[in-house]
Protein backbone atom coordinates (compact mmCIF):
# COMPACT_ATOMS: atom_id res chain seq x y z
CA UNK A 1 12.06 34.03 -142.45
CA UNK A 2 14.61 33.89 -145.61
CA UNK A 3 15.23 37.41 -145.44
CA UNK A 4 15.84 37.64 -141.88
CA UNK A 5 18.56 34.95 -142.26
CA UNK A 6 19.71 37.04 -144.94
CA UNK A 7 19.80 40.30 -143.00
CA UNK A 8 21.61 38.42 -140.36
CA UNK A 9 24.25 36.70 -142.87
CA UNK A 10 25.10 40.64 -143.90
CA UNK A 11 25.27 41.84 -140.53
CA UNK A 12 28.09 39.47 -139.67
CA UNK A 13 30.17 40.21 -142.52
CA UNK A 14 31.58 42.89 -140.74
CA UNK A 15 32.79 41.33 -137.69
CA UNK A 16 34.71 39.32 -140.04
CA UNK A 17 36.63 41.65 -141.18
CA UNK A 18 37.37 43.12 -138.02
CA UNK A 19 38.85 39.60 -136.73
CA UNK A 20 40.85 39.49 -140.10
CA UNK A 21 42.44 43.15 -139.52
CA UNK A 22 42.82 42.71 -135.73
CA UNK A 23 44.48 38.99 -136.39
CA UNK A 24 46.76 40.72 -138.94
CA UNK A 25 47.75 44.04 -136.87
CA UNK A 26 48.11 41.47 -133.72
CA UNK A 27 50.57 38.98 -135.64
CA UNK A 28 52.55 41.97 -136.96
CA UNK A 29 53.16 43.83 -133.61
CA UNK A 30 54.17 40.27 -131.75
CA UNK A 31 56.75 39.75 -134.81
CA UNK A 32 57.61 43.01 -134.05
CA UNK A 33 58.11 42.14 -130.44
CA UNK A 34 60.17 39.34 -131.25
CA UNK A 35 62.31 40.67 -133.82
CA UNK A 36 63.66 42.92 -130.88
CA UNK A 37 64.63 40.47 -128.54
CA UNK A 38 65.02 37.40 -130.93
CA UNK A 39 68.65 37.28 -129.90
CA UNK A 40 67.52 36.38 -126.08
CA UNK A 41 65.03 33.64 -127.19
CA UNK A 42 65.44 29.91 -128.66
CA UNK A 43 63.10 29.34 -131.86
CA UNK A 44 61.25 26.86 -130.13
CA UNK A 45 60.38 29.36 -127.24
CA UNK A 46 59.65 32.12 -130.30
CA UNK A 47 57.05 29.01 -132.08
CA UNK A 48 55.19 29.16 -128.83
CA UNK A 49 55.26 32.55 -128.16
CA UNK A 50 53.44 33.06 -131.77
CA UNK A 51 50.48 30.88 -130.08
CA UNK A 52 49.33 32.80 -127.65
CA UNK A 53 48.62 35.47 -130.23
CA UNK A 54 46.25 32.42 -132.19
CA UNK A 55 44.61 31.60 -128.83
CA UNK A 56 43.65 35.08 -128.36
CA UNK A 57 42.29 35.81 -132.07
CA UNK A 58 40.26 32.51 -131.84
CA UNK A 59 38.91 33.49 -127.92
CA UNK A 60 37.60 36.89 -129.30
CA UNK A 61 36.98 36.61 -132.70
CA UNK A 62 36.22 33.46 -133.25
CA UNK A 63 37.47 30.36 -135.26
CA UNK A 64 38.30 32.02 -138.49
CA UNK A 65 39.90 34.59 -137.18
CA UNK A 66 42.10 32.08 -134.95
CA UNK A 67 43.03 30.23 -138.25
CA UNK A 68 44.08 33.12 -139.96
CA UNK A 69 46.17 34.32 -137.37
CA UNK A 70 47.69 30.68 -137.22
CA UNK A 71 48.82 30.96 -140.85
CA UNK A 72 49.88 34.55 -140.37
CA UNK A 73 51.90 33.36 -137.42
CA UNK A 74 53.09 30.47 -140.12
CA UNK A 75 54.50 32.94 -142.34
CA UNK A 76 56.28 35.26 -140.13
CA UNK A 77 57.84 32.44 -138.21
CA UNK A 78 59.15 31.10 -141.53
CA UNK A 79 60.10 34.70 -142.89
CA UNK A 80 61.70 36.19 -140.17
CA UNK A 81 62.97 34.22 -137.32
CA UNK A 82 64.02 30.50 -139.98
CA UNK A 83 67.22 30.85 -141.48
CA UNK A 84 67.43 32.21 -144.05
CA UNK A 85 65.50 34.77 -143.50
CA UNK A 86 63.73 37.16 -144.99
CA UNK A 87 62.51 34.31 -147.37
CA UNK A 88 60.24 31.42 -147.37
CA UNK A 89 62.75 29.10 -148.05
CA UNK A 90 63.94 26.18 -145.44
CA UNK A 91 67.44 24.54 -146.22
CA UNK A 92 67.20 22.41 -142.62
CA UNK A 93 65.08 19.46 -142.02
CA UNK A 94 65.09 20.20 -138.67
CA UNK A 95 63.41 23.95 -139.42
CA UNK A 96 60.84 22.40 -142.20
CA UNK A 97 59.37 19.83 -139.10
CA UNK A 98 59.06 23.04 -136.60
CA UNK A 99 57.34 24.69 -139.03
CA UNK A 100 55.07 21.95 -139.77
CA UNK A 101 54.16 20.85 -136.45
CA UNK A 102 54.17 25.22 -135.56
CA UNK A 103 51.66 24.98 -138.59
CA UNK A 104 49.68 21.60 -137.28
CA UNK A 105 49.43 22.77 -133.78
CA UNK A 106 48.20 26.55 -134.48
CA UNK A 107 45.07 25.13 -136.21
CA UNK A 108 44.29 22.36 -134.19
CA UNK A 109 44.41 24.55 -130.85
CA UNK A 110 42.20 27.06 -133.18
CA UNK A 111 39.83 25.06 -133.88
CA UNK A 112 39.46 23.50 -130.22
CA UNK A 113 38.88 26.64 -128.55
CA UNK A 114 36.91 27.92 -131.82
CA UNK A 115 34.92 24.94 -130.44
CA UNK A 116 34.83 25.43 -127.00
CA UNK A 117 33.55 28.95 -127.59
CA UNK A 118 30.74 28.07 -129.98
CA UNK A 119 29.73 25.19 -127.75
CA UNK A 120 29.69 28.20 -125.00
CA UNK A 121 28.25 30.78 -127.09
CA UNK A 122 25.52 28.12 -127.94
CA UNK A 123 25.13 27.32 -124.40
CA UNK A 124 24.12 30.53 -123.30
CA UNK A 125 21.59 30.63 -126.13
CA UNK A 126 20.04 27.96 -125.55
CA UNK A 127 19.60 28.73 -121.70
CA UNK A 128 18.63 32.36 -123.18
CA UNK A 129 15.90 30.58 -124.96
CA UNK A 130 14.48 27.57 -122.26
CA UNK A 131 14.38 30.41 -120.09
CA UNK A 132 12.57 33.10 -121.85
CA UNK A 133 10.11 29.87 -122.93
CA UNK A 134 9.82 28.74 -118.81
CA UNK A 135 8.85 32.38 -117.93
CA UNK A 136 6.04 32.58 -120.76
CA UNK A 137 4.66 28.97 -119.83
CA UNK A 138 4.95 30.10 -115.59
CA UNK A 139 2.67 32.95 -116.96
CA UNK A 140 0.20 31.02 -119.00
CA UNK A 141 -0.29 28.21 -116.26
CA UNK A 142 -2.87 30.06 -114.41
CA UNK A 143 -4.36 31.55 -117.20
CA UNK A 144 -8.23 30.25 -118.61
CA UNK A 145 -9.61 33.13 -120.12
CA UNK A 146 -8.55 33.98 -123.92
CA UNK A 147 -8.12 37.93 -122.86
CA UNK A 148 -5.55 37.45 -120.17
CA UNK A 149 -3.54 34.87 -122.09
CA UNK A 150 -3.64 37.02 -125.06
CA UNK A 151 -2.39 39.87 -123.33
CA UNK A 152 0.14 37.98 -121.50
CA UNK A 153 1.69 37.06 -124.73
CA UNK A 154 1.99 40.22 -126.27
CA UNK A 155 3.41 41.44 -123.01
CA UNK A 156 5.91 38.84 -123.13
CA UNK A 157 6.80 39.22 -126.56
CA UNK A 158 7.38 42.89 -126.26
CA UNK A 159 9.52 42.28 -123.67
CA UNK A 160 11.29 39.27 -124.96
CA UNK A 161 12.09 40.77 -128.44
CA UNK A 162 11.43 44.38 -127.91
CA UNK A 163 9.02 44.81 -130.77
CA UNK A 164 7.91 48.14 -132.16
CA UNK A 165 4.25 46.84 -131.52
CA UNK A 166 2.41 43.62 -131.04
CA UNK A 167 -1.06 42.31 -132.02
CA UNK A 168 -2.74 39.48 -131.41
CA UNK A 169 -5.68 38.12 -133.27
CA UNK A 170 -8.32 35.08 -132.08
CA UNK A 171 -10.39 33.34 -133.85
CA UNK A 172 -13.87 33.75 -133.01
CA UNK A 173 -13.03 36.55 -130.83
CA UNK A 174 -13.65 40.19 -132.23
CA UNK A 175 -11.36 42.14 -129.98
CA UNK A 176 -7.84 42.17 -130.65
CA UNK A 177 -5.33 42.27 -128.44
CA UNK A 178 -2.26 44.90 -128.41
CA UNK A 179 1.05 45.71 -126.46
CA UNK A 180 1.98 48.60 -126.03
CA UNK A 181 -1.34 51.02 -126.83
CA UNK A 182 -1.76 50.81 -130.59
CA UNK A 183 -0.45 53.62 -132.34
CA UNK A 184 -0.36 54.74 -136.09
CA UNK A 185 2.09 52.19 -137.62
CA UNK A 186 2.71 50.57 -141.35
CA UNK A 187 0.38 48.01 -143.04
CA UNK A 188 1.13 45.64 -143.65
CA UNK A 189 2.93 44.64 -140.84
CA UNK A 190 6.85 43.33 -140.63
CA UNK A 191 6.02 39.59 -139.67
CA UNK A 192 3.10 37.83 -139.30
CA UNK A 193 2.85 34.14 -137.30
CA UNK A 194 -0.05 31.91 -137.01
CA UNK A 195 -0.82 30.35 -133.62
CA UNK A 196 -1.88 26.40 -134.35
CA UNK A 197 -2.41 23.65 -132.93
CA UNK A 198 -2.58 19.84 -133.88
CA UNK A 199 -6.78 20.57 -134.34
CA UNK A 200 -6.96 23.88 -135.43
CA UNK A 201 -5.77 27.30 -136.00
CA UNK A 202 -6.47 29.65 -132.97
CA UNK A 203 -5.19 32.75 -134.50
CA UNK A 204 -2.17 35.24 -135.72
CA UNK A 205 0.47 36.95 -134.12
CA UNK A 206 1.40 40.14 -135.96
CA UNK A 207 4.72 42.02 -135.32
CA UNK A 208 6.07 45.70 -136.02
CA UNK A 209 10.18 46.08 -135.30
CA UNK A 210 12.34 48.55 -136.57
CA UNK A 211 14.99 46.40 -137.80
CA UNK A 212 14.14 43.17 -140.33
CA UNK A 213 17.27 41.27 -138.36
CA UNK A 214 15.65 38.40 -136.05
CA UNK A 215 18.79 35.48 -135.38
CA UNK A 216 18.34 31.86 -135.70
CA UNK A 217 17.97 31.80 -132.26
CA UNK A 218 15.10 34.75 -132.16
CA UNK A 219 13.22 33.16 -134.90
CA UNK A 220 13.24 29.56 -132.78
CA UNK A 221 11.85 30.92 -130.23
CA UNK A 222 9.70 33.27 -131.78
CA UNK A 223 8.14 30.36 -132.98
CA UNK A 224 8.00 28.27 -129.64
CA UNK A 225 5.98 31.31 -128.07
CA UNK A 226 3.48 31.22 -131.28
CA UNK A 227 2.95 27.90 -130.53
CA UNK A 228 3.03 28.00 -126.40
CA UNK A 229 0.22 30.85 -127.28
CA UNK A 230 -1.92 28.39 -129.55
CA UNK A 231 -2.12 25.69 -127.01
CA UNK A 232 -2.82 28.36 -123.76
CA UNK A 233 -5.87 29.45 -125.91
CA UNK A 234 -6.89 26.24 -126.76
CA UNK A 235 -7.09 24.84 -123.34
CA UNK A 236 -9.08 28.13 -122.07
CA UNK A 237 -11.11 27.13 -124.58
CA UNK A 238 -11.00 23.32 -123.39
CA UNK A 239 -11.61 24.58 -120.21
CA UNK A 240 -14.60 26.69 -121.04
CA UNK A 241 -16.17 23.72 -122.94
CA UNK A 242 -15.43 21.62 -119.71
CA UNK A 243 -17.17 24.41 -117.74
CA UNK A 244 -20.22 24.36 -119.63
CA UNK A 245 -20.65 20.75 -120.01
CA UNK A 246 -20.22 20.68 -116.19
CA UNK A 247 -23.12 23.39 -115.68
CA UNK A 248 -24.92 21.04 -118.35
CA UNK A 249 -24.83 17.70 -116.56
CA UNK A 250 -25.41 19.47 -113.19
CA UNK A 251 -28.54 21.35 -114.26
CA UNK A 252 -29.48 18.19 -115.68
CA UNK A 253 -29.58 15.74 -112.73
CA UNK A 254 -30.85 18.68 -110.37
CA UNK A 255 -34.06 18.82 -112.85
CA UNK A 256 -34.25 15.10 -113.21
CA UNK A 257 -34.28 15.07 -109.03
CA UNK A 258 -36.33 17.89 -109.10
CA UNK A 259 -38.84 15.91 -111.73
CA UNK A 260 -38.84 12.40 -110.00
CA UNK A 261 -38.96 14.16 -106.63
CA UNK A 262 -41.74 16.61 -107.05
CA UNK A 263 -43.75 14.49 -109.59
CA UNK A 264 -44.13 11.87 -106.94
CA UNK A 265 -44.92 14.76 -104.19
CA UNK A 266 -47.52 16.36 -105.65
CA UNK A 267 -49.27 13.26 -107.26
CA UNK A 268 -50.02 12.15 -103.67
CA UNK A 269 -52.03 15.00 -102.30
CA UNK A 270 -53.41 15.59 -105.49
CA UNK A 271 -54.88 12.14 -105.52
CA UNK A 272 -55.58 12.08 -102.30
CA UNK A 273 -57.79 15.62 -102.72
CA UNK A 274 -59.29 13.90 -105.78
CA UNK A 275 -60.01 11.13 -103.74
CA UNK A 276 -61.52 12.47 -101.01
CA UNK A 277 -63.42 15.78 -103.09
CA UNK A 278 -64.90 12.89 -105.64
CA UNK A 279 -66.57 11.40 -102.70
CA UNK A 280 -68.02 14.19 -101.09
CA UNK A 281 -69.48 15.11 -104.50
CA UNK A 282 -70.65 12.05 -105.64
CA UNK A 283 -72.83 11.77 -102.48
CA UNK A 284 -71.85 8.42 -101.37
CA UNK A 285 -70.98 9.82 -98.05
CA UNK A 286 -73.66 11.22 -96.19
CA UNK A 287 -72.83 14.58 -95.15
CA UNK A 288 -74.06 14.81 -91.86
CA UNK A 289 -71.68 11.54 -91.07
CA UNK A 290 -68.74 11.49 -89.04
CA UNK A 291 -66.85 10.69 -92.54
CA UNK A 292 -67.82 13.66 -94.33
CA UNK A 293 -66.23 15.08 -91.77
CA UNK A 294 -62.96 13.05 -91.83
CA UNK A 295 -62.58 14.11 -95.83
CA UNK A 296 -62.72 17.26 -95.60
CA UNK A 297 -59.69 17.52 -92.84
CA UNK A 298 -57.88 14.98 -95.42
CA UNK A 299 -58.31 17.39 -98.05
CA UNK A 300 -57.30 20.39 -95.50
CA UNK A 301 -54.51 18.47 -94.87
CA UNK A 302 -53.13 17.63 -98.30
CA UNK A 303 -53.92 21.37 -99.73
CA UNK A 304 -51.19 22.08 -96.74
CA UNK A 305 -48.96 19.20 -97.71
CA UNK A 306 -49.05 20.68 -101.45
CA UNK A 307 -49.12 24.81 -100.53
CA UNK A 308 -45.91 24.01 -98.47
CA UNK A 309 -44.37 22.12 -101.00
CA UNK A 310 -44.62 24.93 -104.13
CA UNK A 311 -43.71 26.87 -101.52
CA UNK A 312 -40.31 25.60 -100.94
CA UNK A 313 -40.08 25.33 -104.93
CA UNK A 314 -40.68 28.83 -104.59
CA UNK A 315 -38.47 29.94 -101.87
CA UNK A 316 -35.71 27.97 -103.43
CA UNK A 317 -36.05 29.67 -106.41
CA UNK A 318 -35.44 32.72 -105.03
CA UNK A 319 -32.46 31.67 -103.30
CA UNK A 320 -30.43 30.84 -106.27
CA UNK A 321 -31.78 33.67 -107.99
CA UNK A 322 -30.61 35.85 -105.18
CA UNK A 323 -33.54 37.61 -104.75
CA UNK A 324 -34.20 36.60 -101.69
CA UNK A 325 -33.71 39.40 -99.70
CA UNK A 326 -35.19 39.43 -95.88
CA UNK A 327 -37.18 42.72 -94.65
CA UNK A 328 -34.64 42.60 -91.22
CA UNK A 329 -37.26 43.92 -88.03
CA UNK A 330 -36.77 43.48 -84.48
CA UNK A 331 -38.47 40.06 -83.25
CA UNK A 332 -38.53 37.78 -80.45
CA UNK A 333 -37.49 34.43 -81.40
CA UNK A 334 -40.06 32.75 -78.75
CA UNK A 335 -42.63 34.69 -80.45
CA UNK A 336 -41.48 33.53 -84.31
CA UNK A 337 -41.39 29.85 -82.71
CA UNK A 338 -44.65 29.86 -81.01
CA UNK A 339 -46.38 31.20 -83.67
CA UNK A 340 -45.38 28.08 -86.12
CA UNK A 341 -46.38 25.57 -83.06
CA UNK A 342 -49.65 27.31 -82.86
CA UNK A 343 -50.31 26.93 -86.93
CA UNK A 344 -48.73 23.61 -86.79
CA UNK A 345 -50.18 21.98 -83.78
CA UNK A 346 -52.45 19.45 -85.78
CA UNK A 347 -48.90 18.20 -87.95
CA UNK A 348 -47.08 18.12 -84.62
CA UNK A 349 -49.74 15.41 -82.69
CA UNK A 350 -48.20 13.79 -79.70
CA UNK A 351 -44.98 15.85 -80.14
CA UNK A 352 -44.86 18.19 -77.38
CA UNK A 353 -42.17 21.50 -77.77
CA UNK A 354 -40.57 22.18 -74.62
CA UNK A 355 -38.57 25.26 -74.06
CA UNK A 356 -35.19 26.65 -72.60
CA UNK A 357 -35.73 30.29 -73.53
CA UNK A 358 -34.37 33.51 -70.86
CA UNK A 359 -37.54 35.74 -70.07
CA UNK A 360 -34.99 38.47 -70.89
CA UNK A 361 -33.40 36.96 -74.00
CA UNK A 362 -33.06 39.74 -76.41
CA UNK A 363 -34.94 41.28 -79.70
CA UNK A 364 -32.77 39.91 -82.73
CA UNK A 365 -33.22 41.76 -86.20
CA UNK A 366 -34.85 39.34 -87.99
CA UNK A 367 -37.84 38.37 -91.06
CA UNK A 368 -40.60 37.15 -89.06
CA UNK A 369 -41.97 35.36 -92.33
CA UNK A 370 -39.16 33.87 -93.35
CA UNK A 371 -37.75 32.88 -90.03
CA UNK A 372 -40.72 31.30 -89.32
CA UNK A 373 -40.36 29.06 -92.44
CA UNK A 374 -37.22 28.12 -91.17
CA UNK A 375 -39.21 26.87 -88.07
CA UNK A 376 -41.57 25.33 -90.47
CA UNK A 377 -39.19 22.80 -92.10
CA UNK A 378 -37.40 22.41 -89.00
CA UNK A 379 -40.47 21.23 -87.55
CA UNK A 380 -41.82 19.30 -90.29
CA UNK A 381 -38.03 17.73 -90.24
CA UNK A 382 -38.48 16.63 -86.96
CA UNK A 383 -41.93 15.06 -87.86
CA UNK A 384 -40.70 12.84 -90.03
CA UNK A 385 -37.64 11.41 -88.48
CA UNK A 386 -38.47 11.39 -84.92
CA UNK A 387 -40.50 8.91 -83.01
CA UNK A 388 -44.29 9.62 -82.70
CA UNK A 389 -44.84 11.43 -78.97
CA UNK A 390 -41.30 12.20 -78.43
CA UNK A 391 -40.58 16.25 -77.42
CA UNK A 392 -39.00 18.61 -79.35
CA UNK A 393 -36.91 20.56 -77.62
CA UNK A 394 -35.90 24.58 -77.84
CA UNK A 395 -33.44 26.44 -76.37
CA UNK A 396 -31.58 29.81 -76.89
CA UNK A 397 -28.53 31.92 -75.13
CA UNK A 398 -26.17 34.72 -76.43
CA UNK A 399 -22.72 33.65 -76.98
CA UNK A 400 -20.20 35.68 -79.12
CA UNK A 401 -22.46 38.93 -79.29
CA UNK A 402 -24.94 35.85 -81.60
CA UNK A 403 -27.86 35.07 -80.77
CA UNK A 404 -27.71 31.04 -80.81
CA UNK A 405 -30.86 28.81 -81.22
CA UNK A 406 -30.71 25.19 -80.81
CA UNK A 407 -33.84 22.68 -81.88
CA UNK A 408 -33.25 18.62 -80.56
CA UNK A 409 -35.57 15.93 -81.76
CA UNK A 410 -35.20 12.39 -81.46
CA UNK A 411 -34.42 11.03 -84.38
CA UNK A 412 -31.75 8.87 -85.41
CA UNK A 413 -27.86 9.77 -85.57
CA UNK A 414 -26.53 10.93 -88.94
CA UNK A 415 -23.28 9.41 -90.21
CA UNK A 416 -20.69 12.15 -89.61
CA UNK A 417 -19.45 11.66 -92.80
CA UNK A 418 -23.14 12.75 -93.89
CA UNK A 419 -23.51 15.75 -92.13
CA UNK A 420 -21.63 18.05 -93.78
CA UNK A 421 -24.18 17.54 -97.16
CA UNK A 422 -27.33 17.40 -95.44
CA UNK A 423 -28.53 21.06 -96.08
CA UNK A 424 -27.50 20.06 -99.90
CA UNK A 425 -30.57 20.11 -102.45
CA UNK A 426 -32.70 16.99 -102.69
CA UNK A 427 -30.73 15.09 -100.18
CA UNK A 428 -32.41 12.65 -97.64
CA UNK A 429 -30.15 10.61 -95.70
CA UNK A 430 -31.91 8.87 -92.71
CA UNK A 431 -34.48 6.26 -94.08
CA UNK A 432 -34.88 8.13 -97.66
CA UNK A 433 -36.89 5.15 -99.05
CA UNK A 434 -39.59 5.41 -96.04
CA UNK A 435 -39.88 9.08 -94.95
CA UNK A 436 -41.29 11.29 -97.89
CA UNK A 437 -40.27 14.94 -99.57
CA UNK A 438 -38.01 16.79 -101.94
CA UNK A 439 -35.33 17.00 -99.84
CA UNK A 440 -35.44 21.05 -100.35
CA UNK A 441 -36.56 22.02 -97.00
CA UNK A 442 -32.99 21.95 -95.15
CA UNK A 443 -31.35 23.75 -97.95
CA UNK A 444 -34.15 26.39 -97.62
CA UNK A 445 -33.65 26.62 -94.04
CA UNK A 446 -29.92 27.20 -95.02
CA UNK A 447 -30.49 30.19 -97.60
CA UNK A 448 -32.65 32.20 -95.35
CA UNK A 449 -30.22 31.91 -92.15
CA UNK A 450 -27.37 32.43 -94.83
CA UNK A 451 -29.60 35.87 -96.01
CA UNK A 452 -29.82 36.99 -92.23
CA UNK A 453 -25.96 36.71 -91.95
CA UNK A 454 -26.19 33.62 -89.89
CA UNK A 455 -25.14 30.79 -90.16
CA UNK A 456 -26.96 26.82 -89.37
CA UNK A 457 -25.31 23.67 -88.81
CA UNK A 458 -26.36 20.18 -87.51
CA UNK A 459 -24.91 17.87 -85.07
CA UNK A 460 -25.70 14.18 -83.38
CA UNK A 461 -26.39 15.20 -79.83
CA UNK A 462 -26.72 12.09 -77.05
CA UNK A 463 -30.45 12.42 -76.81
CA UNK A 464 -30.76 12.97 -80.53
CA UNK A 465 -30.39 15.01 -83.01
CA UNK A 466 -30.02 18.96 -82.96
CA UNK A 467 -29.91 21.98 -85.46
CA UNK A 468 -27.94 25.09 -83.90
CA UNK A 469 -28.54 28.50 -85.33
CA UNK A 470 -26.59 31.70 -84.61
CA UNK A 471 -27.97 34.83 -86.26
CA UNK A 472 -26.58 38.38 -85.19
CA UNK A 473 -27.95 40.51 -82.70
CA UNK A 474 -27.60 43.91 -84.12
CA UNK A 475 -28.99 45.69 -87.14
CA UNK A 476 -26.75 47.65 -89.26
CA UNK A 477 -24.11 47.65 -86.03
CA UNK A 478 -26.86 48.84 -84.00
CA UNK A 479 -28.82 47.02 -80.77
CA UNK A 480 -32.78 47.31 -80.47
CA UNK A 481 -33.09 51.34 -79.41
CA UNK A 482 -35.15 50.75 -75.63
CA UNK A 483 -38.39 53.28 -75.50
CA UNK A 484 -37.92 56.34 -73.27
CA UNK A 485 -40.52 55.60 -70.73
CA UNK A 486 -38.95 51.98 -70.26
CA UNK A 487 -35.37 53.43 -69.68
CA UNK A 488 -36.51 56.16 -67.60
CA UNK A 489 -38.58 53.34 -65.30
C-alpha cells in the first residue's frame, strides 16, 4: 500500500505546477489589465480587484495555488500600482497598512475557500465511497451460497475499480472465482488482500490493474469490500451450519417419534400374537372349543393391525423418497370404496357406510391400490374417533372439471387452529393419549392424493367431521375414451 501512496504523491506533482504557472500567467495578465486603466481606478478598488484573481486560483487549483497567487498579487500591488513604483519600497504609512491588510486578507480568503473546496472535494468522496459500499452490501444481502457471493464481489470490484482482472480465493473451497474470464496475465499478481474476519480468515482477493496508482480513498474502500466479502462468506457459511443443524434436530425428533411411536405399536400385536399363538400351542385350550376359535381371529386380527402398520412405514417411505409414483387407470371411485368396506367389514362393526354417489358419476384416472389405501386410513381414522354404531357417510359430485369426494364420521370437532397440521407426520390431536397409532396414516393419505394431482383437506362439518378430496378427471388432458358399440347405442 506504500507504493501506491507513493505513485499517487508523484502523480500530483504535476498539477502543482500547473496551479503555480497558471497563478503566475493569471497575476501577470490582471497587472497587465490594470496597468492600462490604473488612471480610472482608486488603489483600494485596484487591492480588490487583485482578489478575485486569488479566489479563482484557490477555486481551481486549490489552496497552494490560491496562496501563491495571493503573494504574487502582494508583489505586483506593491511594485507597480504603490508609489514609488517600480520598487518594493513604501515611504507612506498609509500604503504599508493596505498592503498588509491586501497581504492578510488574500491568504485568509485562500485558505477559506482552499477549505471549503477540500471539505467539498472530500464530501463527494466520501459519498463516492458509502455508496459504492451500500450497493455491494444491497448485493450481498440475499446472498447464502459462497459461489454467488464470490462472484458478486469480483463483479463489483471490476466495476468499482475497473481492474485488469479479479480472483477470488475461499478457503476450503477448490474453485476459484474470476471476473472477467481469466486470461493469460502476470504472476504474481499486482495486489493481493485477505478477506478476515474477527474468527478466521475466509480467503484472498487477488487483483491485476494496469496502473500501480490506487488513492487514499480507493485503497479505503478497497479494503471495506475485502472485509464486506469476509463477513458475506462467513454468514453463508453460518447459514449453512444453521441449515444442517436444523435438518439434524429435525431428523432427530422425527426418529425419536418414529421410535416411541412404532416401538409401542408393534409391541402390542406382537404380544398379543405371542399371547394368543403360546396358548394354542401349549394345549391349554382345547381346540375344538369355542376359544380356540376366538385366538385365532385375535391373532388374524393383530397380523392385520401389524401388516397395515409396516405398511404405512413403507408407503411413507416412499413418499419422501419420491418414489412413489401411482400407475394412473381409469376407476370408479364407488368401486375403489366398496372394495375396502368389503375387506374391512370385520374393523368397521356397527359402523354402517352410507352413500351419496350419481349412478352416472364418471371414471376418474386413478391407482386403484393406492387409492384404496387412502380409503383404508380414512376408514380406520374414522374407527377410532367416532362413536361405536355411528354411519360413515360417502358422497361424490363434479365441481370445477374435479372429481370431489367427501367422507363424514362422527367424531369430535378439531380445533381450527389444529386443522391445518393434522395431515403432518406423527400428529394425533383428538384424544392422543386414548386412541392408538403412529399418527402416519393422514399424512399417507396426503402423499398419494398429492401424487394423483389432487389435493385433501379436512373440515368440522355440523354432524361431524369430514375429509373432502378433489382429484382430476382427465388423464394426460384426456377424458375416459367411451367404447364404439356404447356410443353407437
Amino acid at each position: 500500500m506504500k507504493k501506491c501512496h507513493l505513485f499517487s504523491f508523484l502523480r500530483r506533482i504535476p498539477q502543482w505546477i500547473t496551479g503555480l504557472i497558471a497563478s503566475t500567467l493569471i497575476i501577470s495578465l490582471v497587472t497587465f489589465v490594470l496597468k492600462k486603466v490604473e488612471s480610472g481606478l482608486q488603489i483600494q478598488l485596484i487591492a480588490l480587484l487583485y482578489l478575485l484573481p486569488v479566489l479563482g486560483c484557490t477555486v481551481v487549483w486549490g489552496l497552494t495555488s490560491g496562496i501563491v497567487a495571493g503573494f504574487l498579487s502582494f508583489l505586483a500591488f506593491n511594485y507597480f500600482f504603490i508609489q514609488p513604483t517600480l520598487t518594493l519600497s513604501v515611504h507612506r504609512s498609509q500604503d504599508l497598512i493596505t498592503l498588509t491588510v491586501f497581504l492578510i486578507v488574500s491568504i485568509v480568503v485562500s485558505q477559506l475557500v482552499g477549505q471549503a473546496r477540500q471539505a467539498e472535494r472530500l464530501a463527494k468522496k466520501r459519498e463516492w465511497e458509502a455508496l459504492r459500499l451500500y450497493e455491494l452490501n444491497s448485493t450481498l444481502a440475499g446472498l447464502k451460497d459462497v459461489p454467488s457471493i464470490a462472484q458478486s464481489v469480483a463483479q463489483k470490484l471490476l466495476d468499482t475499480f475497473h481492474f485488469q482482472q479479479v480472483e477470488i480465493s475461499v478457503s476450503g473451497e477448490p474453485e476459484q472465482y474470476h471476473q472477467p474470464v481469466k486470461s493469460n496475465l502476470k504472476e504474481p499478481c499486482d495486489l493481493s488482500l485477505s478477506m478476515f474476519t474477527a474468527r478466521h480468515t475466509e480467503g484472498e482477493i487477488r487483483l491485476w490493474f494496469d496502473q500501480n496508482d490506487l488513492s487514499l480513498e480507493e485503497s479505503r474502500l478497497l479494503a471495506a469490500f475485502s472485509n464486506q466479502a469476509a463477513l458475506a462468506i462467513e454468514r453463508a457459511h453460518l447459514f449453512k451450519s444453521e441449515q444442517q443443524a436444523r435438518i439434524l434436530e429435525e431428523s432427530d425428533r422425527v426418529k425419536t417419534s418414529l421410535l416411541n411411536s412404532v416401538s409401542h405399536e408393534l409391541r402390542t400385536p406382537l404380544a398379543v400374537i405371542k399371547a394368543s399363538s403360546s396358548s394354542l400351542r401349549s394345549g391349554a385350550v382345547d381346540w375344538d372349543s369355542p376359544d380356540r376359535q376366538e385366538l385365532v381371529a385375535t391373532i388374524d386380527e393383530e397380523a392385520d393391525a401389524l401388516n397395515l402398520l409396516v405398511g404405512n412405514l413403507l408407503d411413507m417411505s416412499r413418499i419422501e423418497a419420491g418414489a412413489l409414483q401411482p400407475m394412473k387407470r381409469w376407476n370408479s371411485i364407488l368401486e375403489i370404496i366398496k372394495g375396502v368396506e368389503r375387506k374391512m367389514c370385520d374393523q368397521l362393526g356397527g359402523h354402517a357406510v352410507l352413500y351419496t354417489i350419481p349412478s352416472d358419476f364418471p371414471l376418474v384416472p386413478t391407482d386403484y391400490v393406492l387409492l384404496g389405501q387412502v380409503f383404508v386410513n380414512l376408514f380406520s381414522n374414522s374407527i377410532k374417533y367416532a362413536q361405536p354404531g355411528t354411519p360413515i357417510s360417502i358422497s361424490a359430485e363434479v365441481a370445477s372439471e374435479k372429481a370431489v369426494v367427501k367422507l363424514v364420521n362422527q367424531s369430535p370437532h378439531v380445533p381450527e387452529e389444529h386443522l391445518e397440521h393434522i395431515f403432518d407426520k406423527f400428529i394425533r390431536i383428538t384424544e392422543a393419549d386414548k386412541v392408538t397409532g403412529t399418527g402416519l396414516g393422514l399424512s399417507i393419505c396426503k402423499g398419494i392424493i398429492e401424487a394423483h394431482d389432487g389435493n385433501i383437506r379436512a373440515e368440522n362439518v355440523p354432524d361431524g367431521f369430514a375429509f373432502i378430496i378433489s382429484l382430476p378427471l382427465t388423464l394426460e388432458g384426456e377424458l375416459p375414451k367411451i367404447p364404439e358399440e356404447l356410443a353407437d347405442g
